[in-house]
N, C-alpha and C. Protein backbone atom coordinates (compact mmCIF):
# COMPACT_ATOMS: atom_id res chain seq x y z
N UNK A 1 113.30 62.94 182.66
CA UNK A 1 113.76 64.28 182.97
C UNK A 1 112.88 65.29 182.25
N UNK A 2 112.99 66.56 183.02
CA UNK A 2 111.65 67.70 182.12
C UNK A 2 112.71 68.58 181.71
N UNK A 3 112.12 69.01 180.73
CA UNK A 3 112.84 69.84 179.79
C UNK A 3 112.22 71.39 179.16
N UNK A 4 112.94 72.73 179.31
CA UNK A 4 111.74 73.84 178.57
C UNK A 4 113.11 73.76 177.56
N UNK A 5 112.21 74.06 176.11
CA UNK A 5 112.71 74.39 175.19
C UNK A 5 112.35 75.76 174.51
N UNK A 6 113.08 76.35 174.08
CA UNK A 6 112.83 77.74 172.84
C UNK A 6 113.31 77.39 171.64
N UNK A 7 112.39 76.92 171.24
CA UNK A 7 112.19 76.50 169.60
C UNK A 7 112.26 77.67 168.15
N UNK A 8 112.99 77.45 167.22
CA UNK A 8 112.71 78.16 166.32
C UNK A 8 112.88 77.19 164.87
N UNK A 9 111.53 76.71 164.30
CA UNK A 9 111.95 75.99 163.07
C UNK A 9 111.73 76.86 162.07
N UNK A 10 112.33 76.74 160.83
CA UNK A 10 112.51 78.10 159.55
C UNK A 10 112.85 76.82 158.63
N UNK A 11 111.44 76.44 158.03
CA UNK A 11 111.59 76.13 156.30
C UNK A 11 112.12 76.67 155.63
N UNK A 12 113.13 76.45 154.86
CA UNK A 12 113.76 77.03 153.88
C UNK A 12 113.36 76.37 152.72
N UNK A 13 113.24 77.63 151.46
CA UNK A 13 112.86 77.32 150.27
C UNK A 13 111.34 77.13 149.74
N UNK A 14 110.59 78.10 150.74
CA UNK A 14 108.64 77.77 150.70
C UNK A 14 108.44 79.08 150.14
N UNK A 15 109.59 80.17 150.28
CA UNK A 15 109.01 81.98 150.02
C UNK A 15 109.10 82.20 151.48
N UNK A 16 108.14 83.72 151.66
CA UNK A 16 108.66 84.47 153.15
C UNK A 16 107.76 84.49 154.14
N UNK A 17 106.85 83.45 153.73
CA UNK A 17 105.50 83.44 154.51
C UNK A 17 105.62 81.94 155.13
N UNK A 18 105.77 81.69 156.60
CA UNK A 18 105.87 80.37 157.03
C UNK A 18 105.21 79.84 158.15
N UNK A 19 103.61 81.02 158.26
CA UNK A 19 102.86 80.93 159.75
C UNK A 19 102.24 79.41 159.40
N UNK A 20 101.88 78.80 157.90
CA UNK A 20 101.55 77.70 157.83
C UNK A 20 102.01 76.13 158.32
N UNK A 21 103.17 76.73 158.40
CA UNK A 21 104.44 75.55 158.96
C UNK A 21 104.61 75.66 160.59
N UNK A 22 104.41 77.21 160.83
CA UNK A 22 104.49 77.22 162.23
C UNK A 22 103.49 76.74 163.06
N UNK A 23 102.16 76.82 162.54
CA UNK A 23 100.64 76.27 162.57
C UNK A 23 100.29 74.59 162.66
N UNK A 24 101.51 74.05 161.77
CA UNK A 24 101.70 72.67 161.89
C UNK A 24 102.19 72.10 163.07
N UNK A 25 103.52 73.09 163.29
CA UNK A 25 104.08 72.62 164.58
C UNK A 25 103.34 72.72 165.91
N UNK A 26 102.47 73.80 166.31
CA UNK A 26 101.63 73.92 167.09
C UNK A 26 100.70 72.70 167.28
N UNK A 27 100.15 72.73 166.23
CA UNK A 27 99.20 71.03 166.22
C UNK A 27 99.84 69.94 166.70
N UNK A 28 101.43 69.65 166.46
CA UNK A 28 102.09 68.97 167.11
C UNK A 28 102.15 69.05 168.42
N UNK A 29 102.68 70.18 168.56
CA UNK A 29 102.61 70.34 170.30
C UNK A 29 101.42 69.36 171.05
N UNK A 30 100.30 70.51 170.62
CA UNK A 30 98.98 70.38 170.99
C UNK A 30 98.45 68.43 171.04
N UNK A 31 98.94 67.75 169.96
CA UNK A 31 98.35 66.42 170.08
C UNK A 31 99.45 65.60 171.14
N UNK A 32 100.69 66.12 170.86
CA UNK A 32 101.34 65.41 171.98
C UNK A 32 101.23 65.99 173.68
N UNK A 33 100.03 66.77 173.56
CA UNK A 33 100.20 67.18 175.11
C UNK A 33 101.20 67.98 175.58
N UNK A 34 101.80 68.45 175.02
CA UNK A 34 102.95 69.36 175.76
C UNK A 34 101.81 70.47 175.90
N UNK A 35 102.88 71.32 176.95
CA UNK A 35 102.71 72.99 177.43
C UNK A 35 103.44 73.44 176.49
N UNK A 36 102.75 74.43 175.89
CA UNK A 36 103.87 75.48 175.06
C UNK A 36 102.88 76.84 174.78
N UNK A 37 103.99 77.61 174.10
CA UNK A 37 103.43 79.20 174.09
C UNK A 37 104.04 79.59 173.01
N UNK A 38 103.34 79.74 172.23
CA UNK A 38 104.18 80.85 170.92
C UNK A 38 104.85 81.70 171.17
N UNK A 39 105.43 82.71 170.54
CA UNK A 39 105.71 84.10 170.49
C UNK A 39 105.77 84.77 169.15
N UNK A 40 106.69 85.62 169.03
CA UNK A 40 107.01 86.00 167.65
C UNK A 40 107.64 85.52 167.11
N UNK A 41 109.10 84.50 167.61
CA UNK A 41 110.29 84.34 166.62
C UNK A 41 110.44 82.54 167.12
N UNK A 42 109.65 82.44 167.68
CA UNK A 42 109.52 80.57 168.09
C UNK A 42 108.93 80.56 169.06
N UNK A 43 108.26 79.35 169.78
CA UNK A 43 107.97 78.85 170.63
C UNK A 43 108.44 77.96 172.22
N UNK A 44 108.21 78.22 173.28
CA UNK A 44 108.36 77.73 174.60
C UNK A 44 107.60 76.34 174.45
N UNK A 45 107.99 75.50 174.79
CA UNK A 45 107.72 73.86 175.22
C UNK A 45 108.42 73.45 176.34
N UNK A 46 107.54 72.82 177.03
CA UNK A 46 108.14 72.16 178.08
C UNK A 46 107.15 70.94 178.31
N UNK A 47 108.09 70.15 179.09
CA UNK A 47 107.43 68.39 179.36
C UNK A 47 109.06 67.61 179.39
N UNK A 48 108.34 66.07 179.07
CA UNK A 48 109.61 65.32 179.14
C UNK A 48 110.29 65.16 178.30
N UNK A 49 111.99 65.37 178.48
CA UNK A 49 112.43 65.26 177.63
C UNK A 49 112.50 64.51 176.14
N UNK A 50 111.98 63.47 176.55
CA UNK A 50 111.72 62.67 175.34
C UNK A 50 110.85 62.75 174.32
N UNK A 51 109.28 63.42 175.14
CA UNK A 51 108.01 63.33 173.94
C UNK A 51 108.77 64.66 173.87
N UNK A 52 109.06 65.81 174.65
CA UNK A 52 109.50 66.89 173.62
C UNK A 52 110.38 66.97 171.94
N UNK A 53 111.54 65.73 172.45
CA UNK A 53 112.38 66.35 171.75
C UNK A 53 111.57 64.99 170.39
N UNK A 54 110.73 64.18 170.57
CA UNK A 54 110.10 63.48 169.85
C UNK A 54 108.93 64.39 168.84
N UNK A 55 108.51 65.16 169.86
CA UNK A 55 107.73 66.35 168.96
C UNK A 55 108.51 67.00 168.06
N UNK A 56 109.61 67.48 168.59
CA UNK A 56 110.43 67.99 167.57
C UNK A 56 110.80 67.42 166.37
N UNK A 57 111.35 65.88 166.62
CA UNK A 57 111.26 65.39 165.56
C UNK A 57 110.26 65.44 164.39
N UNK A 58 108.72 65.09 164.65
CA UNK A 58 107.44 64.88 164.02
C UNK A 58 107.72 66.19 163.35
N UNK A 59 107.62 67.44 164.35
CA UNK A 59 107.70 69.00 163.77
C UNK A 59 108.20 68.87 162.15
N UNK A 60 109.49 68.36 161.89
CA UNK A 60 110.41 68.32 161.02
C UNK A 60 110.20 67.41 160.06
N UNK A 61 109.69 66.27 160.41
CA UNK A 61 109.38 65.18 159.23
C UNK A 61 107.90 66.02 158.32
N UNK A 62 107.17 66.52 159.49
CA UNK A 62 105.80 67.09 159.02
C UNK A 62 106.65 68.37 157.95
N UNK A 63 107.33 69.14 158.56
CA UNK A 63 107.38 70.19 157.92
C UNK A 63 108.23 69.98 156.23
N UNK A 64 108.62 68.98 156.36
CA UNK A 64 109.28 68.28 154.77
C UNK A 64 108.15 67.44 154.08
N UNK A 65 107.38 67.48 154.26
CA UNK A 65 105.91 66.72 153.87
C UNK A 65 105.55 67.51 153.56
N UNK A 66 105.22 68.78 154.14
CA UNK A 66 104.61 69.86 153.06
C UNK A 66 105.11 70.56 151.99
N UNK A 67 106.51 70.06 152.20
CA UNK A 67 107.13 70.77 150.86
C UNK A 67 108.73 71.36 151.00
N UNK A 68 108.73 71.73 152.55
CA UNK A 68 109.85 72.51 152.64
C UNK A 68 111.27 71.23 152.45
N UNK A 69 112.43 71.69 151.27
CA UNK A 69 113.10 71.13 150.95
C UNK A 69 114.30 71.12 152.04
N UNK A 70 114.23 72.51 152.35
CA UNK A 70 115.40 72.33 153.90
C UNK A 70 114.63 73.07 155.21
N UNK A 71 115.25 72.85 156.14
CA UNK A 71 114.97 73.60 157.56
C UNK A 71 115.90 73.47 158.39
N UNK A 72 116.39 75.13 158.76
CA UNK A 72 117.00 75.31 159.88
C UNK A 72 116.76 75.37 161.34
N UNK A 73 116.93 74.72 162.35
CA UNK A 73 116.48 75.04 163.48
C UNK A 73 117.37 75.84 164.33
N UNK A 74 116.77 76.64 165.46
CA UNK A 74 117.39 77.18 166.68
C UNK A 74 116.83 76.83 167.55
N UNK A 75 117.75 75.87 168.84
CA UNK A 75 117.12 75.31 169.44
C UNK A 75 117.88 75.77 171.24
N UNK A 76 117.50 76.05 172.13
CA UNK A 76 117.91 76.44 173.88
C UNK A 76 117.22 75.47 174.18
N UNK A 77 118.04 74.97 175.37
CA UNK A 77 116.85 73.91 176.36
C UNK A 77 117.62 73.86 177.51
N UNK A 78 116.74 73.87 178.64
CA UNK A 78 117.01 73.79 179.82
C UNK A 78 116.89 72.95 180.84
N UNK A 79 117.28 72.26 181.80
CA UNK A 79 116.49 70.98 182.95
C UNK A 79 117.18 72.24 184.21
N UNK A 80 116.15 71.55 185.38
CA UNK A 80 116.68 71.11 186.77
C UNK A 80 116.89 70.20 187.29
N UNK A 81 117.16 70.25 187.78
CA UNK A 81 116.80 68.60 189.17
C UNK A 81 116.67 68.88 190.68
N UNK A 82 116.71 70.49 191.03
CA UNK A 82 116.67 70.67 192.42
C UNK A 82 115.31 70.84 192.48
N UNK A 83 114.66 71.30 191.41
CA UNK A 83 113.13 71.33 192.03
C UNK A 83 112.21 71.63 190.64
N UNK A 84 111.00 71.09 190.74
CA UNK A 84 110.00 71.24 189.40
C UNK A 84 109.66 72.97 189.16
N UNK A 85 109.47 73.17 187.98
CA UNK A 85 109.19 74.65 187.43
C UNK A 85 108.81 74.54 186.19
N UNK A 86 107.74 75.49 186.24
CA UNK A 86 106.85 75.55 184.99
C UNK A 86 107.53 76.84 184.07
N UNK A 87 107.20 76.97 182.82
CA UNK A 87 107.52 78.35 182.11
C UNK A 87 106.73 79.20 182.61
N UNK A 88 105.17 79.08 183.23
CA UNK A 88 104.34 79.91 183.94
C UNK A 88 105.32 80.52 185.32
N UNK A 89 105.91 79.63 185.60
CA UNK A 89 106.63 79.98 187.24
C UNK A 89 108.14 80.93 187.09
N UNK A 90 108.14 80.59 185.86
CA UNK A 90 109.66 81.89 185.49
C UNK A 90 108.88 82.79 185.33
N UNK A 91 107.98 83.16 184.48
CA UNK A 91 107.59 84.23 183.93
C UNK A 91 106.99 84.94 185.55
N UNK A 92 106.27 84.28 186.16
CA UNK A 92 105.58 84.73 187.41
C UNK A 92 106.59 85.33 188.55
N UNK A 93 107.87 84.68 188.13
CA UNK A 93 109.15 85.38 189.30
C UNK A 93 109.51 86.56 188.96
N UNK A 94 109.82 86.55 187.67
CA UNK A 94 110.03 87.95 187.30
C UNK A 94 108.77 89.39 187.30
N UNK A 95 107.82 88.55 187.06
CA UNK A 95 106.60 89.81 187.16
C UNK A 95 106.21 90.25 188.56
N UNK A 96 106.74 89.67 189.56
CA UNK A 96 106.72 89.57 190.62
C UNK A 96 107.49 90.59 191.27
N UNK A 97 108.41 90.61 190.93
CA UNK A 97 110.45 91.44 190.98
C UNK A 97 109.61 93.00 190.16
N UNK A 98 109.04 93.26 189.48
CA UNK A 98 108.30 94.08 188.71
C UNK A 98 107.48 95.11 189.16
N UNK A 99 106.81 94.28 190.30
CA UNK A 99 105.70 94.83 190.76
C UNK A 99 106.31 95.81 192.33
């Protein structure tokens, strides 16, 4: 099954600076092949449910390896099953409705 997620991981206990941790998770993304997109306050992923929510995992073991003693996550996720859709293809419906 495919899955988009809106990710938000927050080390707790590193200080107020955490683009280093967020930088980690990206690399994650990135080696497991997912689609994803930053933003400001977390990241879009999408793929199969499994290597996603498997990335997620790694995200978290990695991010306690560098130090962070706790981490909170915020996590949305979504499926279909009537038909395939990309995060490119939401964003493209609405800019569409826009124009």
């Amino acid at each position: 099954m495919k899955v988009m997620i809106d990710i938000c991981i927050v080390p707790l206990g590193v200080g107020v600076s955490v683009s280093e941790y967020v930088a980690a998770c990206q690399q994650i993304f990135d080696k497991a092949g997912l689609s994803h997109q930053m933003h400001a306050y977390g990241t879009n992923v999408e793929g199969d449910w499994d290597e996603v929510m498997l990335a997620v995992k790694r995200c978290h073991e990695t991010v306690h390896e560098m130090g962070a003693p706790r981490i909170t996550t915020s996590m949305r996720l979504g499926t279909r099953t009537d038909r395939e859709q990309t995060m490119q293809d939401k964003v493209d419906s609405v800019q569409a409705k826009l124009s």
